[in-house]
Protein backbone atom coordinates (compact mmCIF):
# COMPACT_ATOMS: atom_id res chain seq x y z
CA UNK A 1 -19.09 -37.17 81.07
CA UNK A 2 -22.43 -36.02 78.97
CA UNK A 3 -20.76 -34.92 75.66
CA UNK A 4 -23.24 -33.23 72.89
CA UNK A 5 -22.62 -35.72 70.48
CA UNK A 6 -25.91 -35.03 68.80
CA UNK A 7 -24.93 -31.64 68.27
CA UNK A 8 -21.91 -32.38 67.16
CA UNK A 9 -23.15 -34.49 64.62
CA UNK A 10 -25.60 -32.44 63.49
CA UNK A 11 -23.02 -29.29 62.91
CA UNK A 12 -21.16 -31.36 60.44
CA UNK A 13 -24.14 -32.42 58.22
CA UNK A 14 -25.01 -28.62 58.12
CA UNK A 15 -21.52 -27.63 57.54
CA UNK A 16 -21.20 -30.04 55.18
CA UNK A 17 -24.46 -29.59 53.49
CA UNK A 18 -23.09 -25.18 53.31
CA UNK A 19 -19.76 -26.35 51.68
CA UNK A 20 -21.89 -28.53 48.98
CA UNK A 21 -24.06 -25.83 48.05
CA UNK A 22 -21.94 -23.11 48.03
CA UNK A 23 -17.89 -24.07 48.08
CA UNK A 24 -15.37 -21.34 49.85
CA UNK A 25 -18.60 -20.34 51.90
CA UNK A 26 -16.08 -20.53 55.15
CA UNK A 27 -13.17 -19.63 53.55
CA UNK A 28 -14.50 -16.56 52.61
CA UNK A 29 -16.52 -15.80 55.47
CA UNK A 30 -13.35 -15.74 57.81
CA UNK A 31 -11.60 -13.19 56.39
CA UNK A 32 -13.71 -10.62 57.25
CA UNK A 33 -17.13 -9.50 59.07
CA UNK A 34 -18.90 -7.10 57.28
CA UNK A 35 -22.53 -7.31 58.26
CA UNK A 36 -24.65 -4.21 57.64
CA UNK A 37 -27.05 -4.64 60.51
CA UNK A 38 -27.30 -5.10 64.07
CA UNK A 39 -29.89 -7.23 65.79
CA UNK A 40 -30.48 -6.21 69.59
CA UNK A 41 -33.14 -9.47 70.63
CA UNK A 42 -34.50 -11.47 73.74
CA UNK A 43 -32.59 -14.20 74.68
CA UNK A 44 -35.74 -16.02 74.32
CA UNK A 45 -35.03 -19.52 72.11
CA UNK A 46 -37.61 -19.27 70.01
CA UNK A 47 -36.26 -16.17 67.69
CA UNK A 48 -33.52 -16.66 66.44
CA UNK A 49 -32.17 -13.69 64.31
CA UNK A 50 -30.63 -15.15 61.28
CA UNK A 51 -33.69 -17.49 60.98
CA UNK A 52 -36.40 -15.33 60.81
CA UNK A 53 -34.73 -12.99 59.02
CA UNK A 54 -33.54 -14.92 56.09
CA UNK A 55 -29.80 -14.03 56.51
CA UNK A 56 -26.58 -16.25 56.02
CA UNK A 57 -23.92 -15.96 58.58
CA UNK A 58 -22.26 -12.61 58.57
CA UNK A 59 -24.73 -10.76 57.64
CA UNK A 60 -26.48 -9.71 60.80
CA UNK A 61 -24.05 -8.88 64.22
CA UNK A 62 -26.34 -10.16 66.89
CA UNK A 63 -26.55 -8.87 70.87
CA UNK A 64 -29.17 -10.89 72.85
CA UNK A 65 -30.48 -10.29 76.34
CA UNK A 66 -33.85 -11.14 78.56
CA UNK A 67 -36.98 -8.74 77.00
CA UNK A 68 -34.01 -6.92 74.65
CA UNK A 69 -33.36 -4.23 76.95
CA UNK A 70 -30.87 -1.63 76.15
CA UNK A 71 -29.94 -0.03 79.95
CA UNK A 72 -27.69 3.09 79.94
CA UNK A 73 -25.22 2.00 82.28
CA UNK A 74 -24.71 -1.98 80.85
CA UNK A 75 -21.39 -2.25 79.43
CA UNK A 76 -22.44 -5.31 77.43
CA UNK A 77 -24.77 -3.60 75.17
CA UNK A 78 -23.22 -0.52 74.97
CA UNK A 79 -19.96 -2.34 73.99
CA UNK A 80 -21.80 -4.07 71.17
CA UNK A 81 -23.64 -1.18 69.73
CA UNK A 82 -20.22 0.72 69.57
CA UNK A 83 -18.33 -1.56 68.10
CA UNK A 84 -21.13 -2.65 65.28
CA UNK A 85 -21.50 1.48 64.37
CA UNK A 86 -17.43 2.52 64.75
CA UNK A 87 -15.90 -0.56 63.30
CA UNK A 88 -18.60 -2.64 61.81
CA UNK A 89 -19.74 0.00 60.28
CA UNK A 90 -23.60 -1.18 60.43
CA UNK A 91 -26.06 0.58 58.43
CA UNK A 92 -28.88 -0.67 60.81
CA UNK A 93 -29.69 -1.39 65.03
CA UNK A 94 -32.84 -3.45 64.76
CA UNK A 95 -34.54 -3.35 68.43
CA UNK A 96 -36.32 -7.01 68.14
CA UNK A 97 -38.86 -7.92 70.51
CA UNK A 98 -41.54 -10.49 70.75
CA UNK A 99 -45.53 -11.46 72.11
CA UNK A 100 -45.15 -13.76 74.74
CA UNK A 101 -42.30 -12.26 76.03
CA UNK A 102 -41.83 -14.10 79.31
CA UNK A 103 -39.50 -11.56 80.56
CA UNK A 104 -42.24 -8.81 80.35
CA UNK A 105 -44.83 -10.72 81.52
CA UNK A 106 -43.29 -11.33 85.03
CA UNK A 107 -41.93 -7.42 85.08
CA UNK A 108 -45.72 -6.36 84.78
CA UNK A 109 -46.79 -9.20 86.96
CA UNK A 110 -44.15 -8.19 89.44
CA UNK A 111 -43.18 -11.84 90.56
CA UNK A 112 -39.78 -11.90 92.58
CA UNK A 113 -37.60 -14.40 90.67
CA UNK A 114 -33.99 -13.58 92.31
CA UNK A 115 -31.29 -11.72 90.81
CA UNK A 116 -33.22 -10.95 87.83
CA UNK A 117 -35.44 -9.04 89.50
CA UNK A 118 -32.95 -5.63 89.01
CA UNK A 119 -32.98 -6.49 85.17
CA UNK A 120 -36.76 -6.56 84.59
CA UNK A 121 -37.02 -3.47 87.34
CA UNK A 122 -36.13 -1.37 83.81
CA UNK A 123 -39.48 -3.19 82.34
CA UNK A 124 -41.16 -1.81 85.35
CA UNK A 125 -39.97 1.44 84.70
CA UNK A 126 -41.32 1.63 81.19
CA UNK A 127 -44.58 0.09 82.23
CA UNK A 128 -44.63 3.19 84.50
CA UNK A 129 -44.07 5.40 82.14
CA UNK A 130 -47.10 4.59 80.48
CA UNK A 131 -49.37 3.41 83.42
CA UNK A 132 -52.37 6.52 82.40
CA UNK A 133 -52.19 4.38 79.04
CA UNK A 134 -52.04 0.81 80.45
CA UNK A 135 -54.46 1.41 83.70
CA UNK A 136 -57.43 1.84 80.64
CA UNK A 137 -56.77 -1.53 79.49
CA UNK A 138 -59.68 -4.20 80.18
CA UNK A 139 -57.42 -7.21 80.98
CA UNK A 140 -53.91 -8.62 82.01
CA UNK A 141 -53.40 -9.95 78.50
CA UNK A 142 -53.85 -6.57 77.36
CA UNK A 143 -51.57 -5.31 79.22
CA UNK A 144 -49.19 -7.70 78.11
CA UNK A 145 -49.87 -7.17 74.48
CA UNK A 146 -48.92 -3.45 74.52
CA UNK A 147 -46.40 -3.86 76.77
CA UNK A 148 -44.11 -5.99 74.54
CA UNK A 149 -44.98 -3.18 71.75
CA UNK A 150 -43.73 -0.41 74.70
CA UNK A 151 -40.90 -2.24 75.54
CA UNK A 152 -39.27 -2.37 72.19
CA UNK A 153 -40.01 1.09 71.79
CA UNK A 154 -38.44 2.44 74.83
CA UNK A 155 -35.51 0.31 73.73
CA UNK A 156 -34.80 1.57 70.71
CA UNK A 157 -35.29 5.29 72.09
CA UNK A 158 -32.39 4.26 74.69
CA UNK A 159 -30.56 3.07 71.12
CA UNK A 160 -30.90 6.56 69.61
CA UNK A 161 -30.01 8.17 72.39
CA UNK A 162 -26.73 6.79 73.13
CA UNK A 163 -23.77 8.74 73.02
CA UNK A 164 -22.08 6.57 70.35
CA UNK A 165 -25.41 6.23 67.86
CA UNK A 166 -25.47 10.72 68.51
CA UNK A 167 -22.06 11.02 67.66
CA UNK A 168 -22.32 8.58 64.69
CA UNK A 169 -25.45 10.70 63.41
CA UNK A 170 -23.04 13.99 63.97
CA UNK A 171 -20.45 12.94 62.18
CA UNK A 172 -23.02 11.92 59.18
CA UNK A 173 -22.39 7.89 59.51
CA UNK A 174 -25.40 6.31 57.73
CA UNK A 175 -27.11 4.93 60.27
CA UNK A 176 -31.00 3.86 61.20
CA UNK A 177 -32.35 2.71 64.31
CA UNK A 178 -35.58 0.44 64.13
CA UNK A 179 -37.92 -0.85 65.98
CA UNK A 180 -39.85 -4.44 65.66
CA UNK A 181 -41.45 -7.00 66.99
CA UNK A 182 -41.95 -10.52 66.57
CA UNK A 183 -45.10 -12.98 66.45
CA UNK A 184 -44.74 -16.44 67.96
CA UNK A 185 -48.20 -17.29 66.75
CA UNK A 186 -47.09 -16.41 63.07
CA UNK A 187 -43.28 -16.19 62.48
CA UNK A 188 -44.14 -12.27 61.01
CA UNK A 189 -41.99 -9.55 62.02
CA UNK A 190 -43.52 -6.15 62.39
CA UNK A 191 -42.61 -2.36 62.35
CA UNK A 192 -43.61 -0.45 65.35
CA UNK A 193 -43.16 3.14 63.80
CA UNK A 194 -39.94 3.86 65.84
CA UNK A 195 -37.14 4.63 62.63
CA UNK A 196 -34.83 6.87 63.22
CA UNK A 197 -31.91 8.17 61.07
CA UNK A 198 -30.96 11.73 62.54
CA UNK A 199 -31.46 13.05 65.94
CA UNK A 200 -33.60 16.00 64.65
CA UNK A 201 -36.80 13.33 63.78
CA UNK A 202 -36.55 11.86 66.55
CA UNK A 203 -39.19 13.01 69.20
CA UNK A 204 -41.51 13.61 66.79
CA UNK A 205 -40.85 9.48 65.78
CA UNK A 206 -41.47 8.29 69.24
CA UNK A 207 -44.12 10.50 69.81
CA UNK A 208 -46.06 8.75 66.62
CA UNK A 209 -44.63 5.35 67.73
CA UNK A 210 -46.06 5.83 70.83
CA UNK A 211 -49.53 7.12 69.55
CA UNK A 212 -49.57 3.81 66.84
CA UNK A 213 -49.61 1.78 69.86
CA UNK A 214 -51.75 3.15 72.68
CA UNK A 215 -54.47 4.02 69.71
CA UNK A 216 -55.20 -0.11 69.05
């Protein structure tokens, strides 16, 4: 038997070193979960939400998939989202993608990997999308670059478009979908244009989201 003991170990120094610096941190925490925002992220290891973003647990309700998609007809993601806006209460859905995104990179190169192949077939369909765009682009890496920057886009438009974030903005709940992207290279997060609070801005948001990127 191959038990984590290193894990272990290492959860109660950091518990330990939480209750030190701040006592009744997990008493308090467990009564309730009131986090304001909602990260939607790649499953990818090497971003982890609370991290990068300087929050404690609790403050950020976190969904994570491979290249942060956000698919219509997945009952994960759609679960999450509803429960974060109609009983959370979130103020924010931050769409958080990545450069390097391995997940993108094999959609655009089109490598068959197995049953992941029908995930990254929605990658596809956004690199499609925007193919006039992406066929003027001198190289692979290129391609790559703006396609993380698309993807994340698309994603958050699938956000906003949601019946449960339009019936949130109908009944006036104060809500704000965003879109951003993360640097390996740098540890910066980074707007991509897409921020959305009613359903009235939001073509003309996309449409200068879109333009930010295919203008580099």
């Amino acid at each position: 038997m191959r038990r984590l003991k290193k894990l272990l170990d290492q959860n109660r120094e950091w518990s330990t070193s939480v209750r030190d610096k701040e006592p009744g941190f997990f008493e308090q925490l467990s009564q309730q979960q009131a986090p304001k925002y909602l990260w939607i992220g790649c499953s990818d290891s090497r971003v982890p939400a609370n991290q990068i973003t300087g929050l404690v647990p609790g403050e950020l309700f976190v969904h994570r998939n491979v290249a942060n998609q956000v698919i219509h007809t997945d009952l994960n993601s759609l679960s999450v989202i509803q429960y974060a806006v109609e009983y959370l209460k979130v103020e924010h859905i931050i769409v958080t993608g990545h450069y390097g995104c391995g997940g993108v990179q094999e959609a655009v190169k089109n490598r068959k990997l197995g049953l992941i192949d029908n995930w990254l077939r929605h990658i596809q369909d956004v690199q499609h999308k925007h193919q006039p765009f992406l066929s003027t682009l001198e190289s692979q890496e290129d391609v790559f670059e703006r396609m993380y920057e698309l993807n994340v886009v698309e994603q958050a438009l699938n956000v906003c478009q949601t019946t449960i974030v339009q019936d949130a903005w109908l009944r006036g709940q104060d809500l704000t979908v965003h879109s951003w992207i993360y640097g390996l290279k740098d540890g910066l997060l980074r707007d991509l244009g897409l921020c959305v609070s009613d359903p009235e801005s939001l073509d003309g948001l996309y449409s200068s989201a879109i333009q930010q990127i295919t203008s580099h």
